[in-house]
PDB file of N, CA and C in Angstrom:
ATOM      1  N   UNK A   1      17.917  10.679  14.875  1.00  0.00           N
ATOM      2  CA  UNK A   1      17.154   9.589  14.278  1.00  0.00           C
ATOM      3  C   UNK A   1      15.845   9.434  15.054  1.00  0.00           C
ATOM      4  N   UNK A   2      14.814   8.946  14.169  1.00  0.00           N
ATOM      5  CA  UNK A   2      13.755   8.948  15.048  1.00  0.00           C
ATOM      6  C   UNK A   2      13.318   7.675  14.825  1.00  0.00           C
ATOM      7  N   UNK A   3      11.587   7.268  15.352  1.00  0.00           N
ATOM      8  CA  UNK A   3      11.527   5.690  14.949  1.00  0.00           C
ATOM      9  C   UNK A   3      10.499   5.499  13.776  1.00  0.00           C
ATOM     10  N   UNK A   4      10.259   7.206  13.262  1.00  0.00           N
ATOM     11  CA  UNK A   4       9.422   7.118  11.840  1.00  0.00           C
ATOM     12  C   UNK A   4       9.620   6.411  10.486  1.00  0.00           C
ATOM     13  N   UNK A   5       9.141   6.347   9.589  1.00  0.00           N
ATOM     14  CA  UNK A   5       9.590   5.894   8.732  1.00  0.00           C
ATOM     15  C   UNK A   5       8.663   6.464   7.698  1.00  0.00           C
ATOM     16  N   UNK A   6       9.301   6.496   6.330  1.00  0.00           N
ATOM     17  CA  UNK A   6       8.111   6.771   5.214  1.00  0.00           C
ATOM     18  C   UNK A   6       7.706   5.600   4.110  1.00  0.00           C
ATOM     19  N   UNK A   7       6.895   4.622   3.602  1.00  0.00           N
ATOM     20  CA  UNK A   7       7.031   3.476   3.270  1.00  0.00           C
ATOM     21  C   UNK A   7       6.460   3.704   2.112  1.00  0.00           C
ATOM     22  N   UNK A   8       7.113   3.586   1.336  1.00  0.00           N
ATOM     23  CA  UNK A   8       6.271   3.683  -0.585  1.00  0.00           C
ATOM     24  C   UNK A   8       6.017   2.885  -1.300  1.00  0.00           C
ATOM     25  N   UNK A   9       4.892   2.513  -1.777  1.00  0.00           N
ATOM     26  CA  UNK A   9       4.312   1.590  -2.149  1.00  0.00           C
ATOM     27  C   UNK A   9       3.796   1.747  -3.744  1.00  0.00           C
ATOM     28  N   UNK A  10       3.818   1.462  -4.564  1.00  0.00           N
ATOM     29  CA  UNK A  10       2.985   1.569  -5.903  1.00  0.00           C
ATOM     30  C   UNK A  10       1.812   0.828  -6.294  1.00  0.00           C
ATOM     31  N   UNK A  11       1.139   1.226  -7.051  1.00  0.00           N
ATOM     32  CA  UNK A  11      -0.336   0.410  -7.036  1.00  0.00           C
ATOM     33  C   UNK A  11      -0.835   0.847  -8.364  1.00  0.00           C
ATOM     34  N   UNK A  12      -1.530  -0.580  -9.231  1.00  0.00           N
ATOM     35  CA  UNK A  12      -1.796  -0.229 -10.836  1.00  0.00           C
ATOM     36  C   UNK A  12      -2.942   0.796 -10.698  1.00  0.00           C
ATOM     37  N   UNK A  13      -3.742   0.708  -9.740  1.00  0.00           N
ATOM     38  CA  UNK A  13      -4.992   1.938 -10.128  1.00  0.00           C
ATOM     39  C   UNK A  13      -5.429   2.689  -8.863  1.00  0.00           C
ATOM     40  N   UNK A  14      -6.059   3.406  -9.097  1.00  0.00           N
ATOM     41  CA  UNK A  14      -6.697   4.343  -8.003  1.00  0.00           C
ATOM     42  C   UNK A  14      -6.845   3.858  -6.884  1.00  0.00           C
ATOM     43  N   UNK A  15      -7.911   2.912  -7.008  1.00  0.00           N
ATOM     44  CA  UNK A  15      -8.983   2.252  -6.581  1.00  0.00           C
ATOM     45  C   UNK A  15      -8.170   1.252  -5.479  1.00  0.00           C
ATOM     46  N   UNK A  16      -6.979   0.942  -6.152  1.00  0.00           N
ATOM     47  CA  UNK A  16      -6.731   0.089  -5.246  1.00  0.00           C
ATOM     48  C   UNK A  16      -5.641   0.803  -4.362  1.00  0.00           C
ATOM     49  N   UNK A  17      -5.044   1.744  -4.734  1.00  0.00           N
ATOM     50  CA  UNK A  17      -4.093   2.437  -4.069  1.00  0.00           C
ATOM     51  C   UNK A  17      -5.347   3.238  -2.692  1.00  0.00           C
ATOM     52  N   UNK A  18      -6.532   3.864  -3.340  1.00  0.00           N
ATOM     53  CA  UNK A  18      -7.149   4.174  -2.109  1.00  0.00           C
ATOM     54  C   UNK A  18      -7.391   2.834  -1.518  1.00  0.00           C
ATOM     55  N   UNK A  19      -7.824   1.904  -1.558  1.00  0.00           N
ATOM     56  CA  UNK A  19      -8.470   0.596  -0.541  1.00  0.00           C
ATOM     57  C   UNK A  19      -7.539   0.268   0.378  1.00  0.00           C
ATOM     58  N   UNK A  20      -5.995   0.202  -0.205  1.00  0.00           N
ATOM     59  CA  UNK A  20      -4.806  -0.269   0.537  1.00  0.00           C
ATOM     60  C   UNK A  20      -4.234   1.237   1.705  1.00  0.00           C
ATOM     61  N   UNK A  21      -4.183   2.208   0.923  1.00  0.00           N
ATOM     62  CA  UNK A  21      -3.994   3.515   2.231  1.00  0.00           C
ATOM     63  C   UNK A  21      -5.452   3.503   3.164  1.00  0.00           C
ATOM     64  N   UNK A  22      -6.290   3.347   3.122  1.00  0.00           N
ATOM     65  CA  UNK A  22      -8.082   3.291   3.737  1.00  0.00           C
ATOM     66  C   UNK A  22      -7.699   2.323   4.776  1.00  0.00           C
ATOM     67  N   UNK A  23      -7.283   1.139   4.519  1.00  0.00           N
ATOM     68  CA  UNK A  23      -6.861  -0.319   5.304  1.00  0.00           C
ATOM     69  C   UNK A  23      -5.681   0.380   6.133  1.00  0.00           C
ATOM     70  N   UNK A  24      -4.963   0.432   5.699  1.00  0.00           N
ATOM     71  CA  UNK A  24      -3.857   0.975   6.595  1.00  0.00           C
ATOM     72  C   UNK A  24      -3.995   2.386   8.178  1.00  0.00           C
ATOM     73  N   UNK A  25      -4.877   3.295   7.090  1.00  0.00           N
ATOM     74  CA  UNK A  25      -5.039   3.867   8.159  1.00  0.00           C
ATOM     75  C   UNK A  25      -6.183   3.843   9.168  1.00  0.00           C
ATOM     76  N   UNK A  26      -7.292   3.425   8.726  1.00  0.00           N
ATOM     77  CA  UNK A  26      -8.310   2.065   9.690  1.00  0.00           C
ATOM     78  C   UNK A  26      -7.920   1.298  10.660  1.00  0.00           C
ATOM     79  N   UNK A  27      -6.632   1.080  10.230  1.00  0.00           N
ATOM     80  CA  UNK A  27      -6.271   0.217  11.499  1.00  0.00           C
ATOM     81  C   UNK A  27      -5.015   0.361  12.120  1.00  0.00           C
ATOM     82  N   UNK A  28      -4.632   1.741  12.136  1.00  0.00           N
ATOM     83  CA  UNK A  28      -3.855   2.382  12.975  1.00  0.00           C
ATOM     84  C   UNK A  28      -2.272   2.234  12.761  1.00  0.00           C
ATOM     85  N   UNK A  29      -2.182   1.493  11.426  1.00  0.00           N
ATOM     86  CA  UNK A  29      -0.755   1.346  10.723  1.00  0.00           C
ATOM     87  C   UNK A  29       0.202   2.259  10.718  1.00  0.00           C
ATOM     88  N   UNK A  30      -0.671   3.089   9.883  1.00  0.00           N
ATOM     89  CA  UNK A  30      -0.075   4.380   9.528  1.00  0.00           C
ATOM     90  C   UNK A  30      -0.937   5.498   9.814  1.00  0.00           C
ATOM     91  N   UNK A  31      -0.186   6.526  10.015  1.00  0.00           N
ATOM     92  CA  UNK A  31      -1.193   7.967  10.483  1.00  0.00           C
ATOM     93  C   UNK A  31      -1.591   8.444   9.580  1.00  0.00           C
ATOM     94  N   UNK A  32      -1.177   8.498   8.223  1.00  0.00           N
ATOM     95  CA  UNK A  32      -1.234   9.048   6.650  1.00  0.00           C
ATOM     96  C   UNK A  32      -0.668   8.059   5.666  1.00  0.00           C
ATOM     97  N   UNK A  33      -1.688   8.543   4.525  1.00  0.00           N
ATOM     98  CA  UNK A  33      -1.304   8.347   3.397  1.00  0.00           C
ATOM     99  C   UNK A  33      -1.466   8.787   2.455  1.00  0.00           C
ATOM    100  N   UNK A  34      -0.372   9.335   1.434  1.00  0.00           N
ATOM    101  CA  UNK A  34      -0.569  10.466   0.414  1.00  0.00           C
ATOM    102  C   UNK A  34      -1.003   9.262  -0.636  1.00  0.00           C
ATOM    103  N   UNK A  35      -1.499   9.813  -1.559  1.00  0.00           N
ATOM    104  CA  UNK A  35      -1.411   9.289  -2.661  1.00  0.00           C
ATOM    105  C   UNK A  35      -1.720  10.217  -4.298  1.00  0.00           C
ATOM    106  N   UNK A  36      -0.275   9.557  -4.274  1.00  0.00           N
ATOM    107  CA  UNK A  36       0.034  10.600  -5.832  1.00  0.00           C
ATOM    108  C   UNK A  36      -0.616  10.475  -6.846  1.00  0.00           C
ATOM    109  N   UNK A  37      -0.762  10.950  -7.849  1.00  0.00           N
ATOM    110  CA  UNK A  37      -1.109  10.932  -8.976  1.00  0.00           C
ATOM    111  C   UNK A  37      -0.194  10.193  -9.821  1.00  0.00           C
ATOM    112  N   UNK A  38      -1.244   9.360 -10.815  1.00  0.00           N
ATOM    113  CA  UNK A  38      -0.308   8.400 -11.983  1.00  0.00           C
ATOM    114  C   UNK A  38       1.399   9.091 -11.946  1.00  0.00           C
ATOM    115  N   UNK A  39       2.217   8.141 -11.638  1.00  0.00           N
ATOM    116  CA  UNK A  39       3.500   8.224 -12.298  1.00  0.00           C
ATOM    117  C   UNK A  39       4.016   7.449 -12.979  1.00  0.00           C
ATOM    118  N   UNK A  40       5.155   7.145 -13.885  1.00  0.00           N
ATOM    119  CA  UNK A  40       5.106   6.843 -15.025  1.00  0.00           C
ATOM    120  C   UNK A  40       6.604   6.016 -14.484  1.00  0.00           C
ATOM    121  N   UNK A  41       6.697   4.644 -14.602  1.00  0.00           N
ATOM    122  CA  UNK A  41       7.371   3.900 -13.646  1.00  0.00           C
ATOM    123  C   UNK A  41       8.322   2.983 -14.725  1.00  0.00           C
ATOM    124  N   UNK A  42       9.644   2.866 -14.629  1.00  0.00           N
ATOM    125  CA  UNK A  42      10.714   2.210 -15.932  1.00  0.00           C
ATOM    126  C   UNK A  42      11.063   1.433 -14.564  1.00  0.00           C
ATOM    127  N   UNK A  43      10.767  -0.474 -15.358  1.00  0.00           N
ATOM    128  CA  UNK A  43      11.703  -1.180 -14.171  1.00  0.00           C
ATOM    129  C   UNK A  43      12.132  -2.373 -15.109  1.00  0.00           C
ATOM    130  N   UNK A  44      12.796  -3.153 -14.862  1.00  0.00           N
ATOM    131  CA  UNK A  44      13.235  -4.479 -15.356  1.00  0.00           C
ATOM    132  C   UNK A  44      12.471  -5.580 -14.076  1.00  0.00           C
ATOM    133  N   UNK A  45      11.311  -6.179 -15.364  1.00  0.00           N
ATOM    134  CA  UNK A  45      10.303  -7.362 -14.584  1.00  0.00           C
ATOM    135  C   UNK A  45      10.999  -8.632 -15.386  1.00  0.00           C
ATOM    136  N   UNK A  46      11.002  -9.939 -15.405  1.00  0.00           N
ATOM    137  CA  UNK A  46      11.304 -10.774 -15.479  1.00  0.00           C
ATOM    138  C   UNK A  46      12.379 -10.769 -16.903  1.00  0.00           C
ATOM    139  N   UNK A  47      13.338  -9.854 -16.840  1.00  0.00           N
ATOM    140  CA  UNK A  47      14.228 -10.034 -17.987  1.00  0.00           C
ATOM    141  C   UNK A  47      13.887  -8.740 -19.161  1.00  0.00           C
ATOM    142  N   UNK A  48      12.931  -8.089 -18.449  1.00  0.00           N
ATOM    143  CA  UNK A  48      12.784  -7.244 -19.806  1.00  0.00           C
ATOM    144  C   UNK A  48      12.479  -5.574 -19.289  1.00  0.00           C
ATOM    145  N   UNK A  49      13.129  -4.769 -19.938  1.00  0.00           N
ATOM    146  CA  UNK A  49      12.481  -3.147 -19.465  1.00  0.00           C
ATOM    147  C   UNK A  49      11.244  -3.265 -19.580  1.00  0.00           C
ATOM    148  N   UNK A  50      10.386  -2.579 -18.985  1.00  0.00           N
ATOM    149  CA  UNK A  50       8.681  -1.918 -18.281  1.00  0.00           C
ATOM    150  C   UNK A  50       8.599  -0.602 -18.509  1.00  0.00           C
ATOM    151  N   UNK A  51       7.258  -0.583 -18.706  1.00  0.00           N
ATOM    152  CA  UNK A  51       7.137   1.082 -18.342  1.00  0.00           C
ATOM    153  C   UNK A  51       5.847   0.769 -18.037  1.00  0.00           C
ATOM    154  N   UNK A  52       5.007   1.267 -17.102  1.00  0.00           N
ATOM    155  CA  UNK A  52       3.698   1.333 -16.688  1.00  0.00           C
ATOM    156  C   UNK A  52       3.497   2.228 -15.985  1.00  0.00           C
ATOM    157  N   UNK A  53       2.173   2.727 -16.113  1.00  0.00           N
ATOM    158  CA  UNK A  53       1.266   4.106 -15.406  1.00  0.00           C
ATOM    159  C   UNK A  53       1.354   3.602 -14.211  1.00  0.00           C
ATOM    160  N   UNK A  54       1.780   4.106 -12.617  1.00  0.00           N
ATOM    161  CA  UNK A  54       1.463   3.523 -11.600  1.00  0.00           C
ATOM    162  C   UNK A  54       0.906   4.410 -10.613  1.00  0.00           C
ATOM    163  N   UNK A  55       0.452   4.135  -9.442  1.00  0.00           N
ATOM    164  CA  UNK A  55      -0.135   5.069  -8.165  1.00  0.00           C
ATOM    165  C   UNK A  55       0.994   4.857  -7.292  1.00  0.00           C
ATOM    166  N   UNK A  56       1.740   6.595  -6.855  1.00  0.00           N
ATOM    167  CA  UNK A  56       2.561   5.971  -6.101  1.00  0.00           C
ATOM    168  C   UNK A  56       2.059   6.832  -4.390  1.00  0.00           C
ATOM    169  N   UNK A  57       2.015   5.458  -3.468  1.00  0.00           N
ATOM    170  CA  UNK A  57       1.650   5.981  -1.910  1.00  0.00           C
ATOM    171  C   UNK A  57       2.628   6.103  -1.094  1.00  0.00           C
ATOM    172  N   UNK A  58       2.771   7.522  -0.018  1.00  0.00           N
ATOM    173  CA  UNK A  58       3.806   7.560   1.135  1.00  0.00           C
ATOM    174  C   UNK A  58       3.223   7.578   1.900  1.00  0.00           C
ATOM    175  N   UNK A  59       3.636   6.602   2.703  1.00  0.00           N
ATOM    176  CA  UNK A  59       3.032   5.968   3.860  1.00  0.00           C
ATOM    177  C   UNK A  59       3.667   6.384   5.055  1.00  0.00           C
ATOM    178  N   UNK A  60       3.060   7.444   5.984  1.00  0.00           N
ATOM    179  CA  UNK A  60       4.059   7.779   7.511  1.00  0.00           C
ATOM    180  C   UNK A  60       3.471   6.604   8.326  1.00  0.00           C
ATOM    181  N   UNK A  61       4.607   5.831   8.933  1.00  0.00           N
ATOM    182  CA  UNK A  61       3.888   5.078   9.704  1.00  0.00           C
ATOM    183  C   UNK A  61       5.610   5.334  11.031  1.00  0.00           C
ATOM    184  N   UNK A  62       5.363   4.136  11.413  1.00  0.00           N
ATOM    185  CA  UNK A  62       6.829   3.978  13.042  1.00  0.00           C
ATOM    186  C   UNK A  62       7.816   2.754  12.597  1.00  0.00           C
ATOM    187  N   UNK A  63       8.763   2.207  12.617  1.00  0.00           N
ATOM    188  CA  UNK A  63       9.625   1.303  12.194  1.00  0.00           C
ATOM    189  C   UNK A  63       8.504  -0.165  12.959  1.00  0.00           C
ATOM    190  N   UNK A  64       8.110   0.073  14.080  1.00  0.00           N
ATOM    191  CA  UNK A  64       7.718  -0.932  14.738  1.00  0.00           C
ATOM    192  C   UNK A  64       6.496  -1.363  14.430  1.00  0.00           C
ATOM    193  N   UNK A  65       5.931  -0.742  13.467  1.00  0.00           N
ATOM    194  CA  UNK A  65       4.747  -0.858  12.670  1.00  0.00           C
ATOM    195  C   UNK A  65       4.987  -1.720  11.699  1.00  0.00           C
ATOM    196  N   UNK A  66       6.197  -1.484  10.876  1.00  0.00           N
ATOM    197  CA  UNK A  66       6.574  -1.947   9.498  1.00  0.00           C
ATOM    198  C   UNK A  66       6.621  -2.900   9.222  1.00  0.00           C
ATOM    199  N   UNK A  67       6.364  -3.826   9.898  1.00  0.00           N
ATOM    200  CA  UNK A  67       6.255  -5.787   9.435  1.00  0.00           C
ATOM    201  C   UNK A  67       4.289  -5.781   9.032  1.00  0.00           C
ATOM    202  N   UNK A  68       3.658  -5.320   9.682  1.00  0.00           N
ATOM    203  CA  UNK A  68       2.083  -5.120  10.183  1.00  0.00           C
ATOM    204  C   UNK A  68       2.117  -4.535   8.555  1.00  0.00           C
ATOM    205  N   UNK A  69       2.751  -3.419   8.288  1.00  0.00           N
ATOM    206  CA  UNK A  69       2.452  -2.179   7.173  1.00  0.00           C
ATOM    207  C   UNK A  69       2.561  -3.324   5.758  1.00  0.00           C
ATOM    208  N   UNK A  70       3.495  -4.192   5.822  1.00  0.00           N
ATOM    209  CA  UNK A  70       3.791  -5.106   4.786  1.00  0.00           C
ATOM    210  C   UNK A  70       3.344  -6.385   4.629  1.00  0.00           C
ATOM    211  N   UNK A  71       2.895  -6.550   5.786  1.00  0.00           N
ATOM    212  CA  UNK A  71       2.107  -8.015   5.453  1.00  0.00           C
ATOM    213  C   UNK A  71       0.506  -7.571   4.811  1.00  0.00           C
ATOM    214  N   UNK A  72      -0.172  -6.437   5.467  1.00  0.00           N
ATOM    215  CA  UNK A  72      -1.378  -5.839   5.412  1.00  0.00           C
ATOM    216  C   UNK A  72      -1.270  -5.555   3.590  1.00  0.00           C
ATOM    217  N   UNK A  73      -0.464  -4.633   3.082  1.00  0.00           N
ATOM    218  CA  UNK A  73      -0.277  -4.395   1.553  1.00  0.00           C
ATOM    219  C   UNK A  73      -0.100  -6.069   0.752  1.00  0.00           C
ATOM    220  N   UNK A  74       0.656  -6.309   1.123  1.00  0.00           N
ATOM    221  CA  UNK A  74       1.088  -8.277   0.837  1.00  0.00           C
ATOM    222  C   UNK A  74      -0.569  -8.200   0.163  1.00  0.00           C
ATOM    223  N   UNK A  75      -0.983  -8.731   1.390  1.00  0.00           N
ATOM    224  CA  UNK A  75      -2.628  -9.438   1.311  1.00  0.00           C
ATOM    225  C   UNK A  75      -3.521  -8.612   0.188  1.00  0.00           C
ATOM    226  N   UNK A  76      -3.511  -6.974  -0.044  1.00  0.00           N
ATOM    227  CA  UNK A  76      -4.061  -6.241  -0.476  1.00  0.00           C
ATOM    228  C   UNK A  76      -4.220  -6.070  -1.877  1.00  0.00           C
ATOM    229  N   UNK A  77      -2.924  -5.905  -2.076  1.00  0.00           N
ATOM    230  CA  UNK A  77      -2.457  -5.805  -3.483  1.00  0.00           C
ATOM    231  C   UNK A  77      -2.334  -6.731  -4.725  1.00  0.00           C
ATOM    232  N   UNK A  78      -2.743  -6.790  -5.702  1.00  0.00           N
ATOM    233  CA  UNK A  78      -2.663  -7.647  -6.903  1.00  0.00           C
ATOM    234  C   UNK A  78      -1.548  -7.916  -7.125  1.00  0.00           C
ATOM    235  N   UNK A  79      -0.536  -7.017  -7.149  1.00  0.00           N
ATOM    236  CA  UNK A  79       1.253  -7.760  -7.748  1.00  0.00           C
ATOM    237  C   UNK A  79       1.749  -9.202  -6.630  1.00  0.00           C
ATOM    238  N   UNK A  80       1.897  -9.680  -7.127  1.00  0.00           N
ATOM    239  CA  UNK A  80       2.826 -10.847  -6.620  1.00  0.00           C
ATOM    240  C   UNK A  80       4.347 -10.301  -5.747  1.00  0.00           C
ATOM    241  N   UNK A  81       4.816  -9.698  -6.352  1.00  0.00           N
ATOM    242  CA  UNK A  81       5.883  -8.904  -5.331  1.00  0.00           C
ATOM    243  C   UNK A  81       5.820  -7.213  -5.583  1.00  0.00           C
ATOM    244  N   UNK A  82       4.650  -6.463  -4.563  1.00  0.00           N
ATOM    245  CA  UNK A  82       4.605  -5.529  -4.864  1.00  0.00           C
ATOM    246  C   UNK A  82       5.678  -4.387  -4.309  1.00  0.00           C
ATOM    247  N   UNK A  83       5.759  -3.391  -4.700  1.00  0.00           N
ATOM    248  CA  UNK A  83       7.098  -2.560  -3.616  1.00  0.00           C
ATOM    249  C   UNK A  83       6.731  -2.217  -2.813  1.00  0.00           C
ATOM    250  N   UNK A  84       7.289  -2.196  -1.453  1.00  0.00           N
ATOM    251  CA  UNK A  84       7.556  -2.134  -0.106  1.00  0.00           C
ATOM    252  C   UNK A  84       8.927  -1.600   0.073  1.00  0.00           C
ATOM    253  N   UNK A  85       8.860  -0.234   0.410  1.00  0.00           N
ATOM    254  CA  UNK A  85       9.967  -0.113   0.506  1.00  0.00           C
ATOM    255  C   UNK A  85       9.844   1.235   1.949  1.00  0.00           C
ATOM    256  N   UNK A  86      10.618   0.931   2.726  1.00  0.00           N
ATOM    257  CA  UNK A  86      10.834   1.674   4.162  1.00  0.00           C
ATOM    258  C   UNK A  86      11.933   2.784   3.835  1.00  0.00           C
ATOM    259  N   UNK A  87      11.955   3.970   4.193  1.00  0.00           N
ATOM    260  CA  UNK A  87      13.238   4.881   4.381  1.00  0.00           C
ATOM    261  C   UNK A  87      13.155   5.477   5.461  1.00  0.00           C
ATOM    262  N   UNK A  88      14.104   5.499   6.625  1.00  0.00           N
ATOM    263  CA  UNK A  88      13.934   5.844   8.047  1.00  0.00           C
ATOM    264  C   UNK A  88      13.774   7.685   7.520  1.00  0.00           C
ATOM    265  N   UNK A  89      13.151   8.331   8.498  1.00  0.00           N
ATOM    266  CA  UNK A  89      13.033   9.472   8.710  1.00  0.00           C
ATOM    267  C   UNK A  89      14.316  10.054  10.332  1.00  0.00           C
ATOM    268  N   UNK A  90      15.284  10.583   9.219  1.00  0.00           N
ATOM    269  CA  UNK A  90      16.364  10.780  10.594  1.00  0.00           C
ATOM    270  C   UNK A  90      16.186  11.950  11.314  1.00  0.00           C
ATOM    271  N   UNK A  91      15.098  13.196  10.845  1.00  0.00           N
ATOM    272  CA  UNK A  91      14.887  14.063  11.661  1.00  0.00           C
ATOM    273  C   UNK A  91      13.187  14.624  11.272  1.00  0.00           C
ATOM    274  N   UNK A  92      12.508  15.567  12.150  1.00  0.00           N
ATOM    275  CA  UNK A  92      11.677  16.215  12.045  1.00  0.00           C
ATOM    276  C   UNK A  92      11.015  17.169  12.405  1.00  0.00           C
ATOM    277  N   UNK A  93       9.715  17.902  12.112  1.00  0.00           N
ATOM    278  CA  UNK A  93       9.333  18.391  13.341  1.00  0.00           C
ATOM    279  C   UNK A  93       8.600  17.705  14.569  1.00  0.00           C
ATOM    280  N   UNK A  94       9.280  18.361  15.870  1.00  0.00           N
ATOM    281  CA  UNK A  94       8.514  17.161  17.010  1.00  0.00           C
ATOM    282  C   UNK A  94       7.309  17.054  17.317  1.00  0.00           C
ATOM    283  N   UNK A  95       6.311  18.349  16.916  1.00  0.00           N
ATOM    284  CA  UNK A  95       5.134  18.111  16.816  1.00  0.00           C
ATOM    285  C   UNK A  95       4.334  17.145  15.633  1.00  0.00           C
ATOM    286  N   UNK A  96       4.982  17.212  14.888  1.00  0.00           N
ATOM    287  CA  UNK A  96       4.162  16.501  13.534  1.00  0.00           C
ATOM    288  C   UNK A  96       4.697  14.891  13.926  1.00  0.00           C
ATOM    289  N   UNK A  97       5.894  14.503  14.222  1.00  0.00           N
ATOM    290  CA  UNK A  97       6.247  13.275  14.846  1.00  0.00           C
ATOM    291  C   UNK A  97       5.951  12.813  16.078  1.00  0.00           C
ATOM    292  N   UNK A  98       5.289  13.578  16.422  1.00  0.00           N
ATOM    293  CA  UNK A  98       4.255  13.162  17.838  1.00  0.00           C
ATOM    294  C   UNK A  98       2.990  12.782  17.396  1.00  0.00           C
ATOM    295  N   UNK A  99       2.746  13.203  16.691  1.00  0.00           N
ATOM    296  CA  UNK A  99       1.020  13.511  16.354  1.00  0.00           C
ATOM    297  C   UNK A  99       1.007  11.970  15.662  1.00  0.00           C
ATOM    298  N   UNK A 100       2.676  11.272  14.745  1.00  0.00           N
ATOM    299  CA  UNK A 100       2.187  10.177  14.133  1.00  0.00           C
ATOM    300  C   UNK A 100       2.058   9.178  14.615  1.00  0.00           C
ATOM    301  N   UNK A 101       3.434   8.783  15.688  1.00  0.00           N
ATOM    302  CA  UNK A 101       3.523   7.995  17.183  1.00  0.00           C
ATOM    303  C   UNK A 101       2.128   8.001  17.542  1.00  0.00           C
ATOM    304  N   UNK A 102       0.794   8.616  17.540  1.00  0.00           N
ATOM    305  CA  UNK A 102      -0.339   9.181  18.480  1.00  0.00           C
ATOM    306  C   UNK A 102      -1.158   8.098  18.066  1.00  0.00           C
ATOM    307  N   UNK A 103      -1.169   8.700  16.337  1.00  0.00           N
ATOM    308  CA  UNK A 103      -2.158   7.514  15.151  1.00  0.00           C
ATOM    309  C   UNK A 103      -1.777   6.165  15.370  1.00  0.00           C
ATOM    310  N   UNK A 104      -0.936   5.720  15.393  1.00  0.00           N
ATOM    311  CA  UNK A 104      -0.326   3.962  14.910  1.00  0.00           C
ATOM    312  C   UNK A 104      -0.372   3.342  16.275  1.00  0.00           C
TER     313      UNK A 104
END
């Protein structure tokens, strides 16, 4: 186990998916951030199936980062409860998990 984490986030447009990974890694949150191309997202919002075009971002950041990583998106983002979601990284390579420890 290590103390990485990968944190995925969705975002309605480009624009804002770059501003929110830009913020993040500006200020040493996270070492990276990918950001995908439109994916095509099925959820149940207040009682009813969804489907919307979304931006989805993986965020490498450290577990001890991850309150910082979510309040920072909180503030950023237009949704009212946007996703935040953490998945520990239980192994890697030790150079590339050094290098992220380095950034944050």
């Amino acid at each position: 186990m290590t103390d990485a984490v990968i944190i995925f986030c969705t975002c309605g447009t480009q624009d804002e998916a770059f501003a929110i990974g830009n913020a993040l890694v500006e200020a040493r949150l996270a070492a990276c951030v990918n950001i995908l191309p439109p994916v095509r997202s099925i959820y149940r919002w207040q009682g009813k199936v969804e489907t919307a075009p979304e931006i989805l971002l993986v965020i490498k950041a450290t577990q001890g980062r991850f309150a910082a990583v979510r309040d920072r998106i909180t503030q950023l983002h237009s949704n009212d409860t946007p996703e935040i979601i953490a998945v520990p990284v239980t192994d890697g390579s030790d150079k590339y998990l050094g290098w992220l420890r380095e950034q944050v």
